[in-house]
Protein backbone atom coordinates (compact mmCIF):
# COMPACT_ATOMS: atom_id res chain seq x y z
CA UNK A 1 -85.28 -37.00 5.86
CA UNK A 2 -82.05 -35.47 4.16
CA UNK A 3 -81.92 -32.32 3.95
CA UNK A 4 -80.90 -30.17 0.81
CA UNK A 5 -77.84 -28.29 0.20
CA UNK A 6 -79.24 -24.84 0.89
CA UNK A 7 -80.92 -26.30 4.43
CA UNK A 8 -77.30 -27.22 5.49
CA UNK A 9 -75.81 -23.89 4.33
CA UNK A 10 -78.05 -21.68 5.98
CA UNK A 11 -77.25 -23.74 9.06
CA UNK A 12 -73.43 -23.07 8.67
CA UNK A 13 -74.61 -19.27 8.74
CA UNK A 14 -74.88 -19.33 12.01
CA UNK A 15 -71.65 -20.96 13.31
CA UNK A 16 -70.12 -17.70 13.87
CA UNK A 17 -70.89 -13.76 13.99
CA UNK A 18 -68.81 -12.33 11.19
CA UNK A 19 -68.98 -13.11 7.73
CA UNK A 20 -64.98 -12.55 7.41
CA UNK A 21 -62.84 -13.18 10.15
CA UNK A 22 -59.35 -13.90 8.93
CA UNK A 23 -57.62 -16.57 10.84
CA UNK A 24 -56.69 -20.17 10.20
CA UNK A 25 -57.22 -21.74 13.46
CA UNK A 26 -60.59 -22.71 13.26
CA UNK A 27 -59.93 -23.96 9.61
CA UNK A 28 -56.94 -25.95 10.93
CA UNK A 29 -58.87 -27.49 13.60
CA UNK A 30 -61.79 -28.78 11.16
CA UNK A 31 -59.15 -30.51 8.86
CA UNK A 32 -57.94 -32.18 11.10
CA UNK A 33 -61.05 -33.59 11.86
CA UNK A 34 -61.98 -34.44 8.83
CA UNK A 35 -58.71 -36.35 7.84
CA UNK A 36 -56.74 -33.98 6.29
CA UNK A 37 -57.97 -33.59 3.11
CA UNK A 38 -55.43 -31.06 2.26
CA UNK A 39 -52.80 -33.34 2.48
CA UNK A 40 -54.39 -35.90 -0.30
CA UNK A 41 -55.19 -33.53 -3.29
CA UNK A 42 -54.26 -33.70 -6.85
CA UNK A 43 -51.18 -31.10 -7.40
CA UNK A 44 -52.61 -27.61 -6.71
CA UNK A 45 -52.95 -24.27 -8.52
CA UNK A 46 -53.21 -21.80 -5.68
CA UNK A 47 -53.92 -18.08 -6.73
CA UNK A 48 -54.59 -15.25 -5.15
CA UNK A 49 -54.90 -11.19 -6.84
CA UNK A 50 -57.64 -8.14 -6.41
CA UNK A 51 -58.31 -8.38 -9.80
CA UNK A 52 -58.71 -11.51 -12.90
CA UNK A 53 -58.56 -14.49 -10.59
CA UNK A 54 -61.78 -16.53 -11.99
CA UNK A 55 -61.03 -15.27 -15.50
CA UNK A 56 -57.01 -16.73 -14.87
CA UNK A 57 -58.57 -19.90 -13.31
CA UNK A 58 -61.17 -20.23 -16.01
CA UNK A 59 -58.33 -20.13 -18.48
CA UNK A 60 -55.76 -22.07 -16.98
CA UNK A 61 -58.74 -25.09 -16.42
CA UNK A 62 -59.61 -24.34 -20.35
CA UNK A 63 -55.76 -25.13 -20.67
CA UNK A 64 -55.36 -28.18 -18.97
CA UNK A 65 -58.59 -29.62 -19.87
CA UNK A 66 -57.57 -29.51 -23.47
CA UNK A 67 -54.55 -31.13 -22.59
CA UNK A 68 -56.69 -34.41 -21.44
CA UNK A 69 -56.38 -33.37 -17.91
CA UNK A 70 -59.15 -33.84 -15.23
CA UNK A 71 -59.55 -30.89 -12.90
CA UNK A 72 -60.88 -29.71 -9.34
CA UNK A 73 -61.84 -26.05 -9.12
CA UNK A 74 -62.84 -23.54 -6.21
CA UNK A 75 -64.37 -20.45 -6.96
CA UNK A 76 -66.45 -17.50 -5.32
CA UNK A 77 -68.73 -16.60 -4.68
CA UNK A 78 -71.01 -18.14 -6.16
CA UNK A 79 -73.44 -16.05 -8.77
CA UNK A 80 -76.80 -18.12 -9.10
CA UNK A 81 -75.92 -21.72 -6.72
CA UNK A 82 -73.57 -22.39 -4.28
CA UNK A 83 -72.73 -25.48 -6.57
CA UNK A 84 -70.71 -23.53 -9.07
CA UNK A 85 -67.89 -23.09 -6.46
CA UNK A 86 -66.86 -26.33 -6.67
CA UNK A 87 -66.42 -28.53 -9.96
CA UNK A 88 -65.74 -32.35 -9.23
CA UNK A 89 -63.07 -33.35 -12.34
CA UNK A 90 -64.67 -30.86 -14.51
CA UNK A 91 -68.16 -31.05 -13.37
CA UNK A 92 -70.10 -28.93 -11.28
CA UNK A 93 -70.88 -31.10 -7.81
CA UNK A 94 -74.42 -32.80 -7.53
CA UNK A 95 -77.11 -32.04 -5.23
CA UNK A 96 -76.45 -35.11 -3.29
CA UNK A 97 -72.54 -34.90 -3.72
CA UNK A 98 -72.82 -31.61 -2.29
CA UNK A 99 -75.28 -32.29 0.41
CA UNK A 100 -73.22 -35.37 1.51
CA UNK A 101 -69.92 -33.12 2.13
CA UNK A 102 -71.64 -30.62 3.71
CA UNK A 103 -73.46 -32.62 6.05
CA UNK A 104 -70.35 -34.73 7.21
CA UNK A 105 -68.64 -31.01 7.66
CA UNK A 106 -71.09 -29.80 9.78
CA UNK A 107 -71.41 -32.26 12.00
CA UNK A 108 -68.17 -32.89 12.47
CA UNK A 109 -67.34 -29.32 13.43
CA UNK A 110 -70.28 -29.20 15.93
CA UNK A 111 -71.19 -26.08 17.84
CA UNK A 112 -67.67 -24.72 17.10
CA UNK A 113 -67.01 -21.60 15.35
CA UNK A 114 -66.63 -21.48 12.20
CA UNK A 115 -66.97 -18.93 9.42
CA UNK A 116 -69.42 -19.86 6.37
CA UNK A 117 -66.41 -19.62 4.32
CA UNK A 118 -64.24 -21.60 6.19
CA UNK A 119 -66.86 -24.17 6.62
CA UNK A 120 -67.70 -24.52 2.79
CA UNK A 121 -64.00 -24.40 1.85
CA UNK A 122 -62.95 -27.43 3.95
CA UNK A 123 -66.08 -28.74 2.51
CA UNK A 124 -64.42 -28.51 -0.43
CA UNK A 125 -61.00 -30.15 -0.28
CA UNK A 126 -63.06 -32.70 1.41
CA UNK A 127 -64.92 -33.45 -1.95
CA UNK A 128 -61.95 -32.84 -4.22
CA UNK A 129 -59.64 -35.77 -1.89
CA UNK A 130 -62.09 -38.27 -2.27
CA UNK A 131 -62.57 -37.34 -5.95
CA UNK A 132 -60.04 -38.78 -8.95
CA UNK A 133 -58.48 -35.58 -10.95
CA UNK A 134 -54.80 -34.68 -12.16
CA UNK A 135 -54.84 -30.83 -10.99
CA UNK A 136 -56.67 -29.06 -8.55
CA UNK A 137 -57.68 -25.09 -9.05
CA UNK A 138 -57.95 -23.00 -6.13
CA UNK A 139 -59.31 -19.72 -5.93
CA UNK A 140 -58.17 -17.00 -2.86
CA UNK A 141 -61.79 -16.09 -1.32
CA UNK A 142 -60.18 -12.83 0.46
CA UNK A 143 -56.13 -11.84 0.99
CA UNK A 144 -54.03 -14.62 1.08
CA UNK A 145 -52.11 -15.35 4.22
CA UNK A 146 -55.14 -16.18 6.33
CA UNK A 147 -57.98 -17.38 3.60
CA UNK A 148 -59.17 -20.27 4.26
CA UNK A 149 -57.41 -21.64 1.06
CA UNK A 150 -53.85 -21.01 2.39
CA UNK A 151 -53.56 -24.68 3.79
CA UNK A 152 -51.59 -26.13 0.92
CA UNK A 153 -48.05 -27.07 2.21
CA UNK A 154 -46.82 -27.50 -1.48
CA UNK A 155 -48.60 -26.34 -4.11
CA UNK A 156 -47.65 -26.93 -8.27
CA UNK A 157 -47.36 -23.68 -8.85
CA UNK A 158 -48.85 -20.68 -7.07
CA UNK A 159 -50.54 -17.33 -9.16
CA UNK A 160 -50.99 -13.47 -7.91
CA UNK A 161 -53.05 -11.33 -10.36
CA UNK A 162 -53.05 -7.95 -10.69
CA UNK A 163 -53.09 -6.19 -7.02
CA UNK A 164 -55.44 -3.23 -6.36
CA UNK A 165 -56.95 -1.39 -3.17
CA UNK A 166 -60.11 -3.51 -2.54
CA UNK A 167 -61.07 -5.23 0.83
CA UNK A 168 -59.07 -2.31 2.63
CA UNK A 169 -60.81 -2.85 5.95
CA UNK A 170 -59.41 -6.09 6.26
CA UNK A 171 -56.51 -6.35 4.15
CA UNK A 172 -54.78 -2.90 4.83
CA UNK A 173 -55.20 -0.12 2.96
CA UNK A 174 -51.92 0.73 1.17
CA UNK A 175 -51.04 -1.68 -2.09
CA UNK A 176 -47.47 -2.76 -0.24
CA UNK A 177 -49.77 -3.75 3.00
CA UNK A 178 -52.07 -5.68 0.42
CA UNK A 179 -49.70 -6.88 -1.20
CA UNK A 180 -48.55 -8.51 1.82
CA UNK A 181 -51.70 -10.49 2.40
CA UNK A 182 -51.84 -11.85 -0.77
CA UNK A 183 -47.91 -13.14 -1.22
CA UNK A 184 -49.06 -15.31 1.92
CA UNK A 185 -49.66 -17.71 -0.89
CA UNK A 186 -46.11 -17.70 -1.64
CA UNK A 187 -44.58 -21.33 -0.65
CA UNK A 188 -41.03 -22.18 -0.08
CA UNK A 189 -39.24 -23.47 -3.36
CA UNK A 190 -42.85 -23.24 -5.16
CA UNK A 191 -42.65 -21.30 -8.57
CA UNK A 192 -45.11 -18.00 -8.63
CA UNK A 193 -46.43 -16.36 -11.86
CA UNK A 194 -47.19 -12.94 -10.68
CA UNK A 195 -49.33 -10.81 -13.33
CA UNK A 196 -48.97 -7.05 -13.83
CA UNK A 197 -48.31 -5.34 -10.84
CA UNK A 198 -47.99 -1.48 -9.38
CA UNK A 199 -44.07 -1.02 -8.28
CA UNK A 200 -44.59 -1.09 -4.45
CA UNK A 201 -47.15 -4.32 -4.93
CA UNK A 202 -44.16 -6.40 -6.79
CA UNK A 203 -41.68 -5.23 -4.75
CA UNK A 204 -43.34 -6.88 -1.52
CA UNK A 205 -44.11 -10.00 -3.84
CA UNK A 206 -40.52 -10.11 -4.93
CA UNK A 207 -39.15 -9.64 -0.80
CA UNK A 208 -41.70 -12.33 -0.14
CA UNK A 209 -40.60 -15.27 -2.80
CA UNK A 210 -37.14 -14.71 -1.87
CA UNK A 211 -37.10 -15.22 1.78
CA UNK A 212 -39.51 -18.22 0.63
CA UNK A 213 -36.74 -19.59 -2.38
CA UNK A 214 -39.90 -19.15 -4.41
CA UNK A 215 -39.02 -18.62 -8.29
CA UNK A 216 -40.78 -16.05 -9.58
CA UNK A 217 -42.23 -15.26 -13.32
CA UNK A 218 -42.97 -11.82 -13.45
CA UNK A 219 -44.93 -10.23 -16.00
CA UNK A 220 -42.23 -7.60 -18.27
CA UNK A 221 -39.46 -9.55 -16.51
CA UNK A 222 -39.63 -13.49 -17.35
CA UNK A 223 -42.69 -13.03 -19.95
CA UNK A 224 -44.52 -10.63 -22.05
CA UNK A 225 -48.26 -10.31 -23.55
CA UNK A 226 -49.48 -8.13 -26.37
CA UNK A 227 -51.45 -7.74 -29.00
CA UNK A 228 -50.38 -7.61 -32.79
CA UNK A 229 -52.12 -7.80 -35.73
CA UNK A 230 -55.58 -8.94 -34.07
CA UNK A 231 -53.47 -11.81 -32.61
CA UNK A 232 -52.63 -12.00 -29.32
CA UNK A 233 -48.62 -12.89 -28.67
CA UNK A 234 -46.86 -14.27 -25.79
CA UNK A 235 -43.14 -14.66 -24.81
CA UNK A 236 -40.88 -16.00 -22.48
CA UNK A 237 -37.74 -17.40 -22.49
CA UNK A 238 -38.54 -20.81 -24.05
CA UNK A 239 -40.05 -18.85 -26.85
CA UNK A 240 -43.10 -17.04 -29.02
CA UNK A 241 -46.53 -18.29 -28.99
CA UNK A 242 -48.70 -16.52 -31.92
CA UNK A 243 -52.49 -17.55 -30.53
CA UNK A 244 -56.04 -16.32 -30.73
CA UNK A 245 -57.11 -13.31 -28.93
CA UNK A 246 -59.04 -14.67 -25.88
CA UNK A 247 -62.62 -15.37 -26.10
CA UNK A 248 -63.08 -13.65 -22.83
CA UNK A 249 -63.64 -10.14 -23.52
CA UNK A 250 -62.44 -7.05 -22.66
CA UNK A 251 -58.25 -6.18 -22.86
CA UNK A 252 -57.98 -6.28 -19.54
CA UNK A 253 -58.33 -10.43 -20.81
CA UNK A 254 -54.62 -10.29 -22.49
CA UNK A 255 -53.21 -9.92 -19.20
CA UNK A 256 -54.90 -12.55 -17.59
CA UNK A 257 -54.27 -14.62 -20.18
CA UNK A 258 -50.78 -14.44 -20.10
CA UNK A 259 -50.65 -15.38 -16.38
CA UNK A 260 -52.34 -18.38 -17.05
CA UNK A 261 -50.41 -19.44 -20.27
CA UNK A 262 -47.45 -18.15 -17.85
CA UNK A 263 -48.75 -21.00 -15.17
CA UNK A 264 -49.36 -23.40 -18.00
CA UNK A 265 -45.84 -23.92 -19.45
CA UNK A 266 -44.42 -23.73 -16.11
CA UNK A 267 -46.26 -26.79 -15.73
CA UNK A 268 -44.91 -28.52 -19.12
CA UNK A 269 -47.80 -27.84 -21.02
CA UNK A 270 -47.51 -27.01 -24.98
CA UNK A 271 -49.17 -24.92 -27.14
CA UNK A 272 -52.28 -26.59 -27.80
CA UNK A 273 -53.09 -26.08 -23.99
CA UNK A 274 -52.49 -22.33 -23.85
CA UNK A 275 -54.36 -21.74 -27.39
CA UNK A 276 -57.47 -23.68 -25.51
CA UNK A 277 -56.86 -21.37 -22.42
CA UNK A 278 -57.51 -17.62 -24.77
CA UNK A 279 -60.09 -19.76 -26.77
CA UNK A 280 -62.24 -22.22 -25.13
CA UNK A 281 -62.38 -20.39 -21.42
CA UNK A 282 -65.74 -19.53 -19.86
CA UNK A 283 -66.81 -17.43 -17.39
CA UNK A 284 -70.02 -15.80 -16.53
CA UNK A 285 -70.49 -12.36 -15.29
CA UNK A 286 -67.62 -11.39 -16.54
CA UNK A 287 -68.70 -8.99 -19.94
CA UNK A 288 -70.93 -11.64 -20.71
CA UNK A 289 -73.22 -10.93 -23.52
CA UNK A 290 -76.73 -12.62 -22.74
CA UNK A 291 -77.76 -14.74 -25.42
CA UNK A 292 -81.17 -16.36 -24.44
CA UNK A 293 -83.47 -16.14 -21.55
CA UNK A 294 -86.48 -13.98 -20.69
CA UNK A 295 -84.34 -10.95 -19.83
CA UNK A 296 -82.98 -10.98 -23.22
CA UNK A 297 -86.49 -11.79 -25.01
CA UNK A 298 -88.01 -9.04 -23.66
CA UNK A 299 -85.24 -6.61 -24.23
CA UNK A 300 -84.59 -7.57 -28.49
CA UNK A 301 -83.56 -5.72 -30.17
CA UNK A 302 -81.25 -3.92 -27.23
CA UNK A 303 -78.25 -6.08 -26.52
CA UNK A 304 -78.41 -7.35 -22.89
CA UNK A 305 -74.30 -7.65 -21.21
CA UNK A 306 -73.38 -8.72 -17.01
CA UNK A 307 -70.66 -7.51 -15.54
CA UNK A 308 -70.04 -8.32 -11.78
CA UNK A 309 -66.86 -6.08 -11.55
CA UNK A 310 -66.63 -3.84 -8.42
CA UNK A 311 -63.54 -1.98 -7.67
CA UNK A 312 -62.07 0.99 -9.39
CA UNK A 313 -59.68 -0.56 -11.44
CA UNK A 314 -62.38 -3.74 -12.49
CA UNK A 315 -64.37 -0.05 -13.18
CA UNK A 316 -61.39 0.93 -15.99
CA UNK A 317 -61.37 -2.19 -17.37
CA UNK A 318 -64.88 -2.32 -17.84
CA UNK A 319 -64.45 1.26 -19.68
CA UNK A 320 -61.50 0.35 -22.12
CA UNK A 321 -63.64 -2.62 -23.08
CA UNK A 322 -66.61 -0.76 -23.70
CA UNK A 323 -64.93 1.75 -25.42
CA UNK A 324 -63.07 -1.41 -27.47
CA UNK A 325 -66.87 -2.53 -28.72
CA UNK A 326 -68.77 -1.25 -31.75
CA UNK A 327 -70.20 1.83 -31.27
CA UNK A 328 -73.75 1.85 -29.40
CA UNK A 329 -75.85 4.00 -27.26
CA UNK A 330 -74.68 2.49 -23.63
CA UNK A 331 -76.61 2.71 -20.80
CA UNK A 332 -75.98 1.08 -17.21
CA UNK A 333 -78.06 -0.62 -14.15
CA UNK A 334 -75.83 -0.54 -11.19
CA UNK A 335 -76.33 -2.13 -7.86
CA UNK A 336 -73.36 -2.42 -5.52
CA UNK A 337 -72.57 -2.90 -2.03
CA UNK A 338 -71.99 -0.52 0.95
CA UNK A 339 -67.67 -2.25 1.22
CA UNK A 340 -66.79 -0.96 -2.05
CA UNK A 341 -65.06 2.66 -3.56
CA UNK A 342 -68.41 3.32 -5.38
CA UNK A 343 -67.03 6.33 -6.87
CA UNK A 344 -63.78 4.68 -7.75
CA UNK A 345 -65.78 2.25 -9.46
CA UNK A 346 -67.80 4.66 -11.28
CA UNK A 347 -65.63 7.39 -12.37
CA UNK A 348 -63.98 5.52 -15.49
CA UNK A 349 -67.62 4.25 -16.58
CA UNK A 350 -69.26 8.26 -16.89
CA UNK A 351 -67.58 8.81 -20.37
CA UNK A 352 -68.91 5.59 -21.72
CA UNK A 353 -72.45 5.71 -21.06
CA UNK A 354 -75.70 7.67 -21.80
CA UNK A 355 -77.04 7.02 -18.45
CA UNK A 356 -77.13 5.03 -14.99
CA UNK A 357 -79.86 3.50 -13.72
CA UNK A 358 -79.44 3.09 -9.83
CA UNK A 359 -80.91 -0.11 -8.12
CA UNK A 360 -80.89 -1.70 -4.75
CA UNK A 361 -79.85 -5.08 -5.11
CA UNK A 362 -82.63 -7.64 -4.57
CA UNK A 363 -82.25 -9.41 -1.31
CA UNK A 364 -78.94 -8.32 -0.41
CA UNK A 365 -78.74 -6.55 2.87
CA UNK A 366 -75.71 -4.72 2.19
CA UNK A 367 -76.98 -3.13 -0.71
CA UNK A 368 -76.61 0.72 -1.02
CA UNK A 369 -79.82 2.04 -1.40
CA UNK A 370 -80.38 2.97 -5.26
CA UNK A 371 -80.67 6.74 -3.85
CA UNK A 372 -76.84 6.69 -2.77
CA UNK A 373 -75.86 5.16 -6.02
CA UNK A 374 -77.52 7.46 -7.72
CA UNK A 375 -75.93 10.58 -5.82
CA UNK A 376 -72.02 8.39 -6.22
CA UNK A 377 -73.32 7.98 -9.77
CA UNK A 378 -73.67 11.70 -10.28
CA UNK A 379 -70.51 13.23 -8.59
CA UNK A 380 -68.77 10.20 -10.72
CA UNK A 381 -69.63 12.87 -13.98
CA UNK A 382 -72.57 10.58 -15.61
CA UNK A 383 -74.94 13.40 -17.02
CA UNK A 384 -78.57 10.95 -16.65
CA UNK A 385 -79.42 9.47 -13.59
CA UNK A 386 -82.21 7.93 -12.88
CA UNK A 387 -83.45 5.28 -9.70
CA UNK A 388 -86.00 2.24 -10.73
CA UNK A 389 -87.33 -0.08 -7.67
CA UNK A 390 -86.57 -3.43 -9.53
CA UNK A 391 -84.13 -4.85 -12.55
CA UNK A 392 -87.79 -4.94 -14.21
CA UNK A 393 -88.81 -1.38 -14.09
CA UNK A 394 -85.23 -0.47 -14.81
CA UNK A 395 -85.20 -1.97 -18.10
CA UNK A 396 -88.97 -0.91 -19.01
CA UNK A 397 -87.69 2.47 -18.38
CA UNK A 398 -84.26 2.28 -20.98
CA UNK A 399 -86.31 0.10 -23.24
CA UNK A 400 -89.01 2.71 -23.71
CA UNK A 401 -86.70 5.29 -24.65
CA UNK A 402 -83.82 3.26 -26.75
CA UNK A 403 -85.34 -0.13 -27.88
CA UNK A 404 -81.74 -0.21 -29.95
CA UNK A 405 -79.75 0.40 -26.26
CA UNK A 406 -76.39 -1.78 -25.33
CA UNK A 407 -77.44 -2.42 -21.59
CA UNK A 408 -75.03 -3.55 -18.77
CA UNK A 409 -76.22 -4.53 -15.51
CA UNK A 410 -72.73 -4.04 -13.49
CA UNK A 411 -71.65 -3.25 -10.05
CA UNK A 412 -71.70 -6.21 -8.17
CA UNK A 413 -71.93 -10.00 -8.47
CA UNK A 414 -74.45 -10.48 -6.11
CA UNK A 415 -76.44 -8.50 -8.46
CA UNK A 416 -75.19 -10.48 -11.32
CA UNK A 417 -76.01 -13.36 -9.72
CA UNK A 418 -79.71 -11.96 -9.57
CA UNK A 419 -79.83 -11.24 -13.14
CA UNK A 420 -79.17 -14.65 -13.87
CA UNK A 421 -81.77 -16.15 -11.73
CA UNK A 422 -84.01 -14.62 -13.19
CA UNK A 423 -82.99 -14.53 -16.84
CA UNK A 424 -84.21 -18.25 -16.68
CA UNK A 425 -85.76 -19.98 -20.63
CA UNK A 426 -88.67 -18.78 -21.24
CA UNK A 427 -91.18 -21.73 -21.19
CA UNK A 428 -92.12 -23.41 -23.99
């Protein structure tokens, strides 16, 4: 009897220890095993950043799918299946696609170690060689230099979004020694769009490319995003595109979209693509207003947003596009996990809300207890704090006293991930 997708991952779980263990050996040693599959991909997209990756992706696939183009994409994680990290020419892989790949994977790497990761990703490339596309999108899981993604020898053009202290236990804990990890995408002679970056971040990037005879396109050097007149303009040296402010929301958006317009036209692509990547780009989690589902039902008339942003700056950029939205009592459910600057996170989001509700994320062993949050939550300046022992009671509780409230779930996408289980139709 075959067994399903989840059956085979929670198999791989147990190939080694850790959950992250950057190296590439044990990566390198599958491929090869499995043919090489790295070797026979549609021309890659390889980026890498702390912050905007899947919106940059999402936009850059909106791009060149409006251009006619099939496309591969890798993402994580995952928010409600494992099946949304990998989309087959556009589509998200089948059940039996997926259990196929996996299955071959597994057995070829045998008692071996292997990360879960590392398994999946080969897993991956597998799929997307022995699947027709014209461009492949390739999302960094953690760093750069050692993720299990960095096994492209040439890639079409290679992406670093804005870099920020996040993963510090394994990635360093300085923005130059971060920095580091994540130019390990950097290929020789392979052009780089690099997004807005702090001084000491761009001037590892820029050491990096050159020793590499990488070009780089560098955000306020090579091009330039803002906003005029409720439009949102780009410019480089082959000239002014006057587009649509992106669909995705927030400000912290422009930016992102100007990497991956950036990407686009160093790929040839005209205008029509890059107006498709600010206006036809999806990507969940992300300020995503909930339109339909249970969750929502039951909370009318209170608008219901997700957010699975989880470092400090994600935490500004949530603020700024709060503050950006029509005016509305705010209030927040926050789950996070026990890796992440909590407080960092927080601080921004104090001024912008009413209250915090504190919750342990369902099912997630590395959850902080709601109790922490709610003591990070305090010291982070929010004057209402409260703890709830489910998403459920949590939104009884805000729902009792503002039936009109803007709620955001936030904190974590493992959380978000949650939400959206659960926020399933209602049944008719």
């Amino acid at each position: 009897m075959t067994q399903s997708s989840d059956a085979i991952l929670t198999r791989m779980m147990t190939l080694h220890p850790k959950i992250i263990d950057l190296t590439l050996d044990r990566v390198w040693r599958l491929l090869n095993l499995m043919d090489n599959p790295q070797d026979r991909l549609p021309p890659v997209i390889h980026i890498a950043g702390t912050n905007g990756k899947g919106s940059t992706q999402a936009m850059i696939r909106a791009g060149l799918e409006a251009s006619g183009a099939a496309v591969h994409a890798y993402t994580s994680p995952h928010l409600a299946r494992f099946h949304e990290r990998i989309r087959l020419a556009g589509e998200l892989i089948t059940e039996e696609a997926l259990t196929d790949v996996l299955d071959r994977c597994y057995n070829a790497n045998g008692p071996e170690s292997i990360t879960y990761f590392e398994i999946t990703t080969v897993a991956a490339l597998v799929a997307f060689a022995e699947a027709k596309a014209d461009y492949t999108l390739l999302e960094v899981g953690l760093g750069g230099r050692l993720d299990a993604t960095n096994v492209i020898d040439k890639p079409a053009v290679t992406v670093i979004t804005p870099i920020d202290l996040d993963h510090q236990t394994f990635l360093g804990d300085t923005l130059a020694a971060i920095a580091g990890e994540k130019a390990g995408i950097i290929k020789r002679g392979v052009p780089c769009v690099v997004g807005p970056q702090h001084d000491e971040s761009l001037d590892v990037i820029e050491k990096v490319a050159a020793r590499a005879g990488a070009p780089l396109y560098v955000h306020g050097q090579h091009w330039q995003v803002g906003v005029e007149a409720g439009r949102l303009v780009y410019q480089d040296e082959t000239g002014l595109l006057d587009l649509p402010l992106p669909v995705l929301p927030g400000p912290h958006q422009f930016m992102n979209a100007g990497a991956a317009i950036a990407a686009l036209r160093v790929l040839g692509k005209d205008e029509a693509a890059c107006e498709a990547a600010v206006a036809r780009a999806t990507w969940p989690a992300r300020m995503q207003r909930l339109t339909d589902g249970v969750l929502v039902d039951r909370a009318k008339p209170a608008e219901l947003w997700l957010d699975g942003g989880h470092n400090p700056a994600a935490g500004t950029a949530l603020a700024a596009t709060l503050d950006g939205l029509p005016k509305r009592a705010t209030h927040l459910i926050c789950g996070m996990l026990n890796t992440k600057d909590i407080t960092g996170y927080l601080a921004p989001l104090a001024a912008q809300a009413q209250s915090l509700t504190a919750l342990s994320i369902p099912d997630e062993p590395a959850t902080i207890p709601a109790d922490d949050t709610a003591a990070f939550a305090r010291k982070a300046g929010f004057d209402r704090v409260e703890t709830a022992q489910s998403l459920d009671h949590a939104l009884s509780a805000i729902l009792e006293r503002d039936p009109q409230a803007r709620i955001l779930i936030c904190g974590s996408l493992y959380l978000a991930g949650h939400v959206l289980r659960v926020n399933h139709p209602r049944d008719t």
